[in-house]
Protein backbone atom coordinates (compact mmCIF):
# COMPACT_ATOMS: atom_id res chain seq x y z
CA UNK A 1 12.55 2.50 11.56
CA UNK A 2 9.72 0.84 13.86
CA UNK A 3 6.16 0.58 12.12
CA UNK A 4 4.41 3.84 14.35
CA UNK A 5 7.47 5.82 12.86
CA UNK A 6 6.42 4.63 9.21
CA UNK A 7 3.09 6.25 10.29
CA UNK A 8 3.55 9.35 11.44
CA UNK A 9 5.96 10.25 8.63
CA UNK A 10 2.81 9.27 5.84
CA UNK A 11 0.68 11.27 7.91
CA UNK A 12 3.29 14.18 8.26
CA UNK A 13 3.53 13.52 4.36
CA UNK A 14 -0.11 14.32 3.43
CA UNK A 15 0.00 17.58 5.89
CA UNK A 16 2.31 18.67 3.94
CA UNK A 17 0.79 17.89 0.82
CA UNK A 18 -1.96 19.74 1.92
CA UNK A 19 -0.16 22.92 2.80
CA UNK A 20 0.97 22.69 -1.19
CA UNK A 21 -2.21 21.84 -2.15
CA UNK A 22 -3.80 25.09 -0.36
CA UNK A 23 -0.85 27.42 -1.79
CA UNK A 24 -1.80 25.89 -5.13
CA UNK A 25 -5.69 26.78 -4.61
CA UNK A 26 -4.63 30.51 -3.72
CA UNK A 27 -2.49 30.61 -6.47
CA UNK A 28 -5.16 29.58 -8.95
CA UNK A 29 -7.24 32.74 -7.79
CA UNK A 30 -5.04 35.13 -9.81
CA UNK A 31 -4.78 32.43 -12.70
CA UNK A 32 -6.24 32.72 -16.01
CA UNK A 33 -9.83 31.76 -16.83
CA UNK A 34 -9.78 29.15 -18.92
CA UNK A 35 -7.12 27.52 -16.12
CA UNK A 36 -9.29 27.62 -12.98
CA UNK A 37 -11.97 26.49 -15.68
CA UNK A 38 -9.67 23.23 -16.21
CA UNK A 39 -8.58 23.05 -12.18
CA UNK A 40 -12.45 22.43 -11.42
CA UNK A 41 -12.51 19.44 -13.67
CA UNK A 42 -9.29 17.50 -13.96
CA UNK A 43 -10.37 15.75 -10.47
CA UNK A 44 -13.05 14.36 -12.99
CA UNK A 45 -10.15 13.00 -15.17
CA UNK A 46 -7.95 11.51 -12.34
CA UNK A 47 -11.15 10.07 -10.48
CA UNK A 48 -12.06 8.01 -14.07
CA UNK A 49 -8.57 6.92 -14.16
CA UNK A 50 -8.05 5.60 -10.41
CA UNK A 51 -12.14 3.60 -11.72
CA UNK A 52 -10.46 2.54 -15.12
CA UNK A 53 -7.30 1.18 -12.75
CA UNK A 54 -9.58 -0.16 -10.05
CA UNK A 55 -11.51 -2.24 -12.70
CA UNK A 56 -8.40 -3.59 -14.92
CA UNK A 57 -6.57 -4.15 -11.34
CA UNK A 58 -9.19 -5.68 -9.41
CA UNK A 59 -8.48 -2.73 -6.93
CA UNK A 60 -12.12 -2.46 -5.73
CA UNK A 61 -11.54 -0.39 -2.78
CA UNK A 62 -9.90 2.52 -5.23
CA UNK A 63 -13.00 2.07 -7.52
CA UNK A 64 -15.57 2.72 -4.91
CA UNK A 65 -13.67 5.43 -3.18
CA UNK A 66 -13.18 6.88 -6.30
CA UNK A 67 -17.12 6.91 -7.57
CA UNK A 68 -17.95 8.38 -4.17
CA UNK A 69 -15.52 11.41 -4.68
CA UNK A 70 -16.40 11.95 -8.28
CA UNK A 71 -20.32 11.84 -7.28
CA UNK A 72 -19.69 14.10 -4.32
CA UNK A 73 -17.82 16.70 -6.32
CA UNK A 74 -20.52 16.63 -9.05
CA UNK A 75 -23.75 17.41 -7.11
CA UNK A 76 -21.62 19.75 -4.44
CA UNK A 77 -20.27 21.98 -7.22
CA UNK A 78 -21.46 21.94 -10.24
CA UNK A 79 -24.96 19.83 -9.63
CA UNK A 80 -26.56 21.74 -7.23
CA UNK A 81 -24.34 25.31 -7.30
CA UNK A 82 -24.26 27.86 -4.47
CA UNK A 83 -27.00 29.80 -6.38
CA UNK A 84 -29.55 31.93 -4.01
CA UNK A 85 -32.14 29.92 -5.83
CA UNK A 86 -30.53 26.43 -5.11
CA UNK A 87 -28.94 27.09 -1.81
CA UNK A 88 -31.62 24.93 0.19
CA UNK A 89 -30.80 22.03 -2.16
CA UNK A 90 -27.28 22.47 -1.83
CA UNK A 91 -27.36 22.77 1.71
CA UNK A 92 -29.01 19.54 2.13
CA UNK A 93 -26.91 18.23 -0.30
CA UNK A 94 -23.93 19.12 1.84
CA UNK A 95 -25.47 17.40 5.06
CA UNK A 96 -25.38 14.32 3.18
CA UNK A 97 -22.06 14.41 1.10
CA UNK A 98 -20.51 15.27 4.27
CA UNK A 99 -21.77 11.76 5.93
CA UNK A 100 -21.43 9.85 2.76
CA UNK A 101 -18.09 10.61 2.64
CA UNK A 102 -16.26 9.20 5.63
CA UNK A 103 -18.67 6.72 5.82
CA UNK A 104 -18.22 5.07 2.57
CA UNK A 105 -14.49 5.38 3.40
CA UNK A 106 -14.77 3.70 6.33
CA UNK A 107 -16.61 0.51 4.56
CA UNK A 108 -14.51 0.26 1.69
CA UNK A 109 -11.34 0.86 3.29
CA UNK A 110 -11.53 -1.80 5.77
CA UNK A 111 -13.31 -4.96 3.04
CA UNK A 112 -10.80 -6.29 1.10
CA UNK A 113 -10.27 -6.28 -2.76
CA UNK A 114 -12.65 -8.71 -4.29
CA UNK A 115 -13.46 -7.32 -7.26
CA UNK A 116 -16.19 -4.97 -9.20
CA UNK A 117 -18.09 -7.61 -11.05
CA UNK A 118 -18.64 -10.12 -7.43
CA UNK A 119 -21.42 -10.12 -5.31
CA UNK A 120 -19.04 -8.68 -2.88
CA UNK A 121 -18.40 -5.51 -5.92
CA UNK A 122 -22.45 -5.69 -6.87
CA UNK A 123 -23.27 -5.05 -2.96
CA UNK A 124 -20.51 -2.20 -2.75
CA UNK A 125 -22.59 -0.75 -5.70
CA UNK A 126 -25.69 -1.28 -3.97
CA UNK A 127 -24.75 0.47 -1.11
CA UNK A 128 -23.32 3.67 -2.94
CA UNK A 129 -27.13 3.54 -5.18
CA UNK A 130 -28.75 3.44 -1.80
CA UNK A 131 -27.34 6.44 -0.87
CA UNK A 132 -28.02 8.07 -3.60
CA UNK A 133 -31.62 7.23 -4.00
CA UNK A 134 -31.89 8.48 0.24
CA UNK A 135 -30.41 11.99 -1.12
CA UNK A 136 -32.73 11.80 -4.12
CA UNK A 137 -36.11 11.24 -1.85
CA UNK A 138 -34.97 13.72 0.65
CA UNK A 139 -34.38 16.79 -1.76
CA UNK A 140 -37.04 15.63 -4.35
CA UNK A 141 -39.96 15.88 -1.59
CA UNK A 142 -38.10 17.88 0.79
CA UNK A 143 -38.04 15.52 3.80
CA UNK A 144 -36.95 17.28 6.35
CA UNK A 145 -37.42 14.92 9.26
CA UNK A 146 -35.12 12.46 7.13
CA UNK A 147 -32.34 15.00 6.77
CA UNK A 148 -32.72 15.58 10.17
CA UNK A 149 -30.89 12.29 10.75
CA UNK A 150 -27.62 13.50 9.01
CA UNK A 151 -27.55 16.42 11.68
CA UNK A 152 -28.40 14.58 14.99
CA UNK A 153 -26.55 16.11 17.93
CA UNK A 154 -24.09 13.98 19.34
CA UNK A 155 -21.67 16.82 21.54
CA UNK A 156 -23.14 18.74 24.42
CA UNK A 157 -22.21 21.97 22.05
CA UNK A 158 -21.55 22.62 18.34
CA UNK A 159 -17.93 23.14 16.96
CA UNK A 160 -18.10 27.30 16.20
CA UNK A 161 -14.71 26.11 13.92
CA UNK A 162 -16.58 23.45 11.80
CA UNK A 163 -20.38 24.88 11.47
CA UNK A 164 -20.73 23.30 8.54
CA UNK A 165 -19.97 19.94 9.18
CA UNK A 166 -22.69 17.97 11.41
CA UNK A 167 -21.61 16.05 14.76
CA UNK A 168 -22.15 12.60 12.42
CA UNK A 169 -20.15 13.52 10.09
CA UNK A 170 -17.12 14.66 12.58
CA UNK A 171 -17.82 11.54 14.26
CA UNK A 172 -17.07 9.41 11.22
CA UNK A 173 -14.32 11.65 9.80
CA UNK A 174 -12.21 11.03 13.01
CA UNK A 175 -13.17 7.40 13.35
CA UNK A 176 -12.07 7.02 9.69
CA UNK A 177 -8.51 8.47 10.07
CA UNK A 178 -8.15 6.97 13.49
CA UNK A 179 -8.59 3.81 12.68
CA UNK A 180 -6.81 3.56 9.27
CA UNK A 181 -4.01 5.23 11.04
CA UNK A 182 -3.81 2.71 13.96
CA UNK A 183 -3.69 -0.04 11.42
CA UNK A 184 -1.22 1.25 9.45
CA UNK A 185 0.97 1.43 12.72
CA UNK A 186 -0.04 -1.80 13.65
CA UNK A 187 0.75 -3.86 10.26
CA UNK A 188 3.13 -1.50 9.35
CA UNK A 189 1.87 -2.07 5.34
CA UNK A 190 0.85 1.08 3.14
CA UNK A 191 -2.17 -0.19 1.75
CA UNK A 192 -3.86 2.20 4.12
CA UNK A 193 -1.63 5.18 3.30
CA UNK A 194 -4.19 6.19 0.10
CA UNK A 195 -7.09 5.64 2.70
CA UNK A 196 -5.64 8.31 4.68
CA UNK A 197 -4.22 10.80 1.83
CA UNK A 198 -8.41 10.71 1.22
CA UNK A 199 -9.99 11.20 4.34
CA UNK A 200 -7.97 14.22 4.87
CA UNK A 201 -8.14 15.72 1.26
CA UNK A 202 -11.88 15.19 1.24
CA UNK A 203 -12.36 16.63 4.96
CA UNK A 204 -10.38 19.41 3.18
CA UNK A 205 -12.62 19.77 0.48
CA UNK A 206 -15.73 19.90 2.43
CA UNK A 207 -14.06 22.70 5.09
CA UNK A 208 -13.41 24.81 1.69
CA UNK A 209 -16.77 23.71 -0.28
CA UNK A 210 -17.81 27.16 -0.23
CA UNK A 211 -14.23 28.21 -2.64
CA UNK A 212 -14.57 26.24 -5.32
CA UNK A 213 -11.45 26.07 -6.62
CA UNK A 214 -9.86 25.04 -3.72
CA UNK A 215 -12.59 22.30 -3.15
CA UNK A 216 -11.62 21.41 -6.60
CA UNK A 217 -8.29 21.34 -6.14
CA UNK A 218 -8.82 19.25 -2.90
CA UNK A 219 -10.53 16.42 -4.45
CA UNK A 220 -8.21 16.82 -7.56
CA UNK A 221 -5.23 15.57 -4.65
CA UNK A 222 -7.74 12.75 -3.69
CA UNK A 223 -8.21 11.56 -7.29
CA UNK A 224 -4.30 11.59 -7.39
CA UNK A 225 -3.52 9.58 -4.25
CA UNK A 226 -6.20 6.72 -5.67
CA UNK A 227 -4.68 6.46 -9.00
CA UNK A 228 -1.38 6.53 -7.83
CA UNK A 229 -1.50 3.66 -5.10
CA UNK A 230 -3.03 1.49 -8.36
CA UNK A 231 0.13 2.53 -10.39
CA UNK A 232 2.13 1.31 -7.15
CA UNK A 233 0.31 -1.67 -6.50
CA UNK A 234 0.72 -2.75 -10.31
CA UNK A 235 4.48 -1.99 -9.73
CA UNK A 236 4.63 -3.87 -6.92
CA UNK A 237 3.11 -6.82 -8.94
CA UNK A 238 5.44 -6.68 -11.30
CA UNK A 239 8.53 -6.21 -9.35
CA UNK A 240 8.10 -7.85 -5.97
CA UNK A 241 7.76 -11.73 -5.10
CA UNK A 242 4.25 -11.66 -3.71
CA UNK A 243 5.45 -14.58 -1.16
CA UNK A 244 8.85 -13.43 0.29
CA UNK A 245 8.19 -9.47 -0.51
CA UNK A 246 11.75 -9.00 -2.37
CA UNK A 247 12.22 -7.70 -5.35
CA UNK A 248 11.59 -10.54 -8.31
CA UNK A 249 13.98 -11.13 -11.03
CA UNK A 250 12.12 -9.00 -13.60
CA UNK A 251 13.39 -6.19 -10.88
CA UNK A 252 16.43 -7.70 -10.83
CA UNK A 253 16.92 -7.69 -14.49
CA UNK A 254 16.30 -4.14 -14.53
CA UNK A 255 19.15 -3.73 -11.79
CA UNK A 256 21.33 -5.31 -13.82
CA UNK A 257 21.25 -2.47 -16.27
CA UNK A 258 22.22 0.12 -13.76
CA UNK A 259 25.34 -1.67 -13.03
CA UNK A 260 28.65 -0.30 -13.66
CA UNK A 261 32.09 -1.42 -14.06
CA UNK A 262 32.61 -2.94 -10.21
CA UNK A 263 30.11 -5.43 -9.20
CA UNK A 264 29.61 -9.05 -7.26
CA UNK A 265 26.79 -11.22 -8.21
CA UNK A 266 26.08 -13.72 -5.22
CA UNK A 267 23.77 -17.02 -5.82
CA UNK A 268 21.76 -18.11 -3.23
CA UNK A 269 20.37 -21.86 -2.59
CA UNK A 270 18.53 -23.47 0.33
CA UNK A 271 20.30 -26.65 1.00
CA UNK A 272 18.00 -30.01 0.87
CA UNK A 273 15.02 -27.52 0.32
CA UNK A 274 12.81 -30.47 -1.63
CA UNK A 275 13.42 -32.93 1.22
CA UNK A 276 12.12 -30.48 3.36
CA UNK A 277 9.40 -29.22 1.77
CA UNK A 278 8.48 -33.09 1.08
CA UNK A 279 8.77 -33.78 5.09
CA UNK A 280 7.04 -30.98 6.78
CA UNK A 281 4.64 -29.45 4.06
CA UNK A 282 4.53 -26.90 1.14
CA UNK A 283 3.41 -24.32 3.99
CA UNK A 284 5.98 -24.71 6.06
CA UNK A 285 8.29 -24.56 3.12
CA UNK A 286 6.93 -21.08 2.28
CA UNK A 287 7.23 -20.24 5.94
CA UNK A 288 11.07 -20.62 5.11
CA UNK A 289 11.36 -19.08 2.42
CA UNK A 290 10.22 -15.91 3.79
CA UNK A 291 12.35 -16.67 6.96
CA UNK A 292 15.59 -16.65 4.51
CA UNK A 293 14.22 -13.90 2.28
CA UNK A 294 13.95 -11.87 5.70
CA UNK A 295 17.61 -12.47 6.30
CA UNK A 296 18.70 -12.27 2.74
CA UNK A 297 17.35 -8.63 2.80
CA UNK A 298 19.50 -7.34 6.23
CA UNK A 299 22.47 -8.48 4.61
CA UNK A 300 25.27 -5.88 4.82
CA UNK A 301 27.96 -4.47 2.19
CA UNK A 302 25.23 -2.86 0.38
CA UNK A 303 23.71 -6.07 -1.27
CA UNK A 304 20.80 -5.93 -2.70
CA UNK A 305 18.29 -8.83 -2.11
CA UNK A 306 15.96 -10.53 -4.89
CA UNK A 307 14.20 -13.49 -5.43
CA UNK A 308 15.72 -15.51 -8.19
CA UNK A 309 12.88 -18.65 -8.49
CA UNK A 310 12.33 -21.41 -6.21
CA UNK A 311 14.79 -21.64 -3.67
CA UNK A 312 16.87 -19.24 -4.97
CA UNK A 313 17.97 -15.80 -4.13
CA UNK A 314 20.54 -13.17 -6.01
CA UNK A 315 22.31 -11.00 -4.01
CA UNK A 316 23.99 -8.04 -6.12
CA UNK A 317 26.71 -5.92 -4.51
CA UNK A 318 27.36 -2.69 -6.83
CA UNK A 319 30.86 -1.48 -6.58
CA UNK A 320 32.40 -4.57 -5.05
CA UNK A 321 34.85 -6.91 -5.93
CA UNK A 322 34.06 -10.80 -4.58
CA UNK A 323 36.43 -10.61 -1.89
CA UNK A 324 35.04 -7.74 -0.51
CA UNK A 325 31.65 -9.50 -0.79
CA UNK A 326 32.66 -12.98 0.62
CA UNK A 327 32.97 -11.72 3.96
CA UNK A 328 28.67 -10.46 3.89
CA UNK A 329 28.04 -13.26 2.82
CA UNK A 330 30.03 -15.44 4.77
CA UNK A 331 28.34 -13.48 7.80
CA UNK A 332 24.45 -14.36 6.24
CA UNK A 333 25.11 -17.81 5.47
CA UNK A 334 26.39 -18.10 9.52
CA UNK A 335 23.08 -16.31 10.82
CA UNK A 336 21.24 -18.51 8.19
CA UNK A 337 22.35 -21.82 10.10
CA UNK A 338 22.80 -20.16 13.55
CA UNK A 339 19.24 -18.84 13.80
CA UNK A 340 16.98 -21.54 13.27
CA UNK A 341 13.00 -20.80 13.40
CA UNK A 342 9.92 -22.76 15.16
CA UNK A 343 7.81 -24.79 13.33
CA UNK A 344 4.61 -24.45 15.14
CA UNK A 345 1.69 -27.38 14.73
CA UNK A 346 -1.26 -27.04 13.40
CA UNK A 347 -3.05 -26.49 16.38
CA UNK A 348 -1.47 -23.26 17.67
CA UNK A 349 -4.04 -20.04 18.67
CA UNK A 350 -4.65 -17.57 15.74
CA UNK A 351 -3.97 -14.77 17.86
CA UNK A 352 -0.22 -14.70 19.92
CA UNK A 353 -0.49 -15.92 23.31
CA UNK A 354 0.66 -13.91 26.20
CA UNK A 355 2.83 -16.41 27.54
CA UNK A 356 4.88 -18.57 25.30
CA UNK A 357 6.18 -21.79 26.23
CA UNK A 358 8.84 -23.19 23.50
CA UNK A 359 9.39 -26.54 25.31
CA UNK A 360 5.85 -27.33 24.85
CA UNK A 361 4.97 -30.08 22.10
CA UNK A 362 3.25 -27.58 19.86
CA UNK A 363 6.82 -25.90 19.06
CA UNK A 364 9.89 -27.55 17.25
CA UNK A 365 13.22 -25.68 16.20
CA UNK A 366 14.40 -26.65 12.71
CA UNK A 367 17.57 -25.59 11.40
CA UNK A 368 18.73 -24.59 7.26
CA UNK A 369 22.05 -23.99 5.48
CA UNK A 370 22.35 -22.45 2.89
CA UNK A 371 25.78 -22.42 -0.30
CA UNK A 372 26.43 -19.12 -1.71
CA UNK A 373 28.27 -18.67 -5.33
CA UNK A 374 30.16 -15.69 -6.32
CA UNK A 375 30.90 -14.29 -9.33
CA UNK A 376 32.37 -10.58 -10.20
CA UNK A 377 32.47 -8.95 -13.18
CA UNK A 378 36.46 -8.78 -15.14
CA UNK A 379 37.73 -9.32 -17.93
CA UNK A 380 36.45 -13.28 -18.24
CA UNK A 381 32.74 -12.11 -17.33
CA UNK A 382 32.00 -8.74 -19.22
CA UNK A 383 28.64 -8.84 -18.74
CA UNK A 384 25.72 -9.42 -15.92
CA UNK A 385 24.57 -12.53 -17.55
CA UNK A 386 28.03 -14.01 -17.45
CA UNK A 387 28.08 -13.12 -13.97
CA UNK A 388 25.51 -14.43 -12.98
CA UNK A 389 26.61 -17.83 -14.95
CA UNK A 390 29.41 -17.68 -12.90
CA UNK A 391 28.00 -17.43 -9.52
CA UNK A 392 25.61 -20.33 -10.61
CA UNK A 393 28.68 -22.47 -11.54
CA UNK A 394 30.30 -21.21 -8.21
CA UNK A 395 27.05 -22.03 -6.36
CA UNK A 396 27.15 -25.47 -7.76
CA UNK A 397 30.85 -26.09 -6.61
CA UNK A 398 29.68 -24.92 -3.09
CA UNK A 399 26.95 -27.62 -3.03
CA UNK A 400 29.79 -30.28 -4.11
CA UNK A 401 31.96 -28.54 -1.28
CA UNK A 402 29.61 -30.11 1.00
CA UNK A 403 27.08 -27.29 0.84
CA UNK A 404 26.58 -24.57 3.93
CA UNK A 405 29.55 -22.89 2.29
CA UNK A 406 30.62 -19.94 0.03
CA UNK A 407 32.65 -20.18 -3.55
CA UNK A 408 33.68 -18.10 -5.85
């Protein structure tokens, strides 16, 4: 599945989360009080929690974009109510929110996470207090000419669909999704997935402002989508080798409980990895490490790839024996030493040049091997950690084989 696929299945995701989300909006009409009551404010709850996560996680992004929604659902429904007596407030209010929004988005999506308490966090907060103190000014001493810079015409004619929403803040509601969209193509990472879930939920919001419990529920959904990428990012800290992406052994320890009665534990080593670490550098080292982990994780059989420590890998194969597995990994440890990879200098262009010339001095082809041990659970090894004892012991006679081999 290429990375533009990825993307258009996330964004065909949150479509259809929003179809649910509008069904559960109509249903809350015919609910009970004291539920529609609670729908308006649990947004309040989940926007605290994706803060409280964003602070404890360093996640400053979700922080930020969290604060914004909470402040925008506060003064749009229950600061400045759509009260005959408050309606010129409110509408202002609206012309405002509705920029704020997708702009704030758009600044905090695209910085990276550097935490709440940097200058870098202290600025974010500046710029959220700035806003806030232009809204204040403008409804305080009703400054219309300054409002009248949230509603500048930028089409030819007004969008009879969306009269509520000023050409500005169309503008920066489709540059926001755009954008995060095309990156998320282009990288092919979800980081940008929560980015989207919000500009769409809070677009959603806005349309409905004037049906307050299905703005509520809209910005509820957005609250939801920043705690949860927190939750997954946290996971993902836990559970995946931040350098080579596969899961780490705390995942694999978990694994291990899910095993059943048939399974082949495979260990992994990178042959003369110190030597080359110590002749071409710690980055290239890392540079092949992810080159093998890349390789590790297309293995076939059904093995599942993790990152044991150092320069070794685990390969579990549920509902194998070893000679079923041999063969896998008889095929990656071939690839392994038939694929080689370019060790570029440290001169080479940032960016990918069009034309690529591998004979040129610049580029060098190195070659690994790697020894595999394998172990299966029987009567001998009963449980995962004696399997796993084995395969290290079988990895070890693989190395005295001569190494760029498989034992079991």
């Amino acid at each position: 599945m290429n990375k533009i696929t990825k993307a258009l299945i996330s964004l065909g995701l949150n479509c259809i989360l929003l179809i649910f989300a509008y069904y559960i909006s109509i249903w809350l009409k015919a609910a009970p009080p004291t539920v529609k009551l609670l729908s308006q404010y649990i947004s309040y709850v989940l926007f605290a929690v994706g803060m409280f996560f964003g602070w404890w996680f360093n996640r400053s992004r979700v922080f930020f974009c969290s604060l914004t929604l909470m402040l925008s659902q506060l003064i749009l429904i229950h600061l400045f109510p759509q009260e005959s007596e408050k309606i010129g407030y409110y509408n202002m209010a609206l012309s405002m929110v509705s920029v704020y929004i997708p702009l704030n988005i758009i600044t905090f999506s695209i910085q990276r996470d550097r935490g709440i308490a940097s200058s870098w966090g202290r600025m974010r907060l500046l710029f959220i207090i700035i806003e806030f103190l232009i809204g204040t000014w403008i409804i305080w001493y009703n400054d219309t000419d300054l409002l009248q810079l949230f509603n500048i015409k930028l089409f030819p004619v007004d969008i009879k669909l969306l009269p509520d929403f000023s050409h500005i803040s169309l503008l920066l509601y489709s540059v926001s999704l755009i954008f995060l969209f095309i990156r998320q193509a282009i990288t092919g990472k979800n980081q940008d997935a929560p980015f989207i879930s919000i500009t769409i939920f809070s677009f959603a919001a806005l349309l409905y402002i004037k049906d307050v419990n299905t703005a509520a529920v809209m910005f509820a959904v957005s609250g939801l989508m920043l705690s949860a990428v927190v939750v997954w990012a946290s996971h993902s800290m836990a559970y995946l080798d931040e350098l080579t992406g596969l899961p780490s052994r705390r995942a694999l320890k978990e694994e291990m409980l899910k095993l059943g009665s048939k399974y082949t534990i495979a260990m992994l080593d990178i042959d003369h990895f110190k030597k080359f670490n110590d002749t071409h550098g710690h980055d290239v080292g890392d540079d092949v490490l992810k080159l093998v982990a890349v390789c590790i994780k297309g293995v076939g059989g059904g093995g599942k790839a993790f990152r044991y420590g150092g320069e070794e890998f685990t390969v579990v194969f549920p509902g194998k024996t070893a000679d079923e597995a041999v063969p896998y990994l008889e095929e990656l440890r071939e690839y392994i030493a038939d694929r080689g990879f370019i060790k570029r200098s440290k001169n080479r262009p940032k960016e990918k040049p069009a034309d690529i010339v591998t004979k040129s001095s610049s580029y060098k082809k190195l070659y690994l091997t790697v020894s595999i041990g394998a172990a299966e659970k029987n009567e001998k090894y009963r449980s995962a950690e004696e399997v796993i004892t084995a395969a290290d012991k079988a990895l070890y006679r693989a190395k005295s084989n001569g190494r760029n081999c498989v034992s079991k």
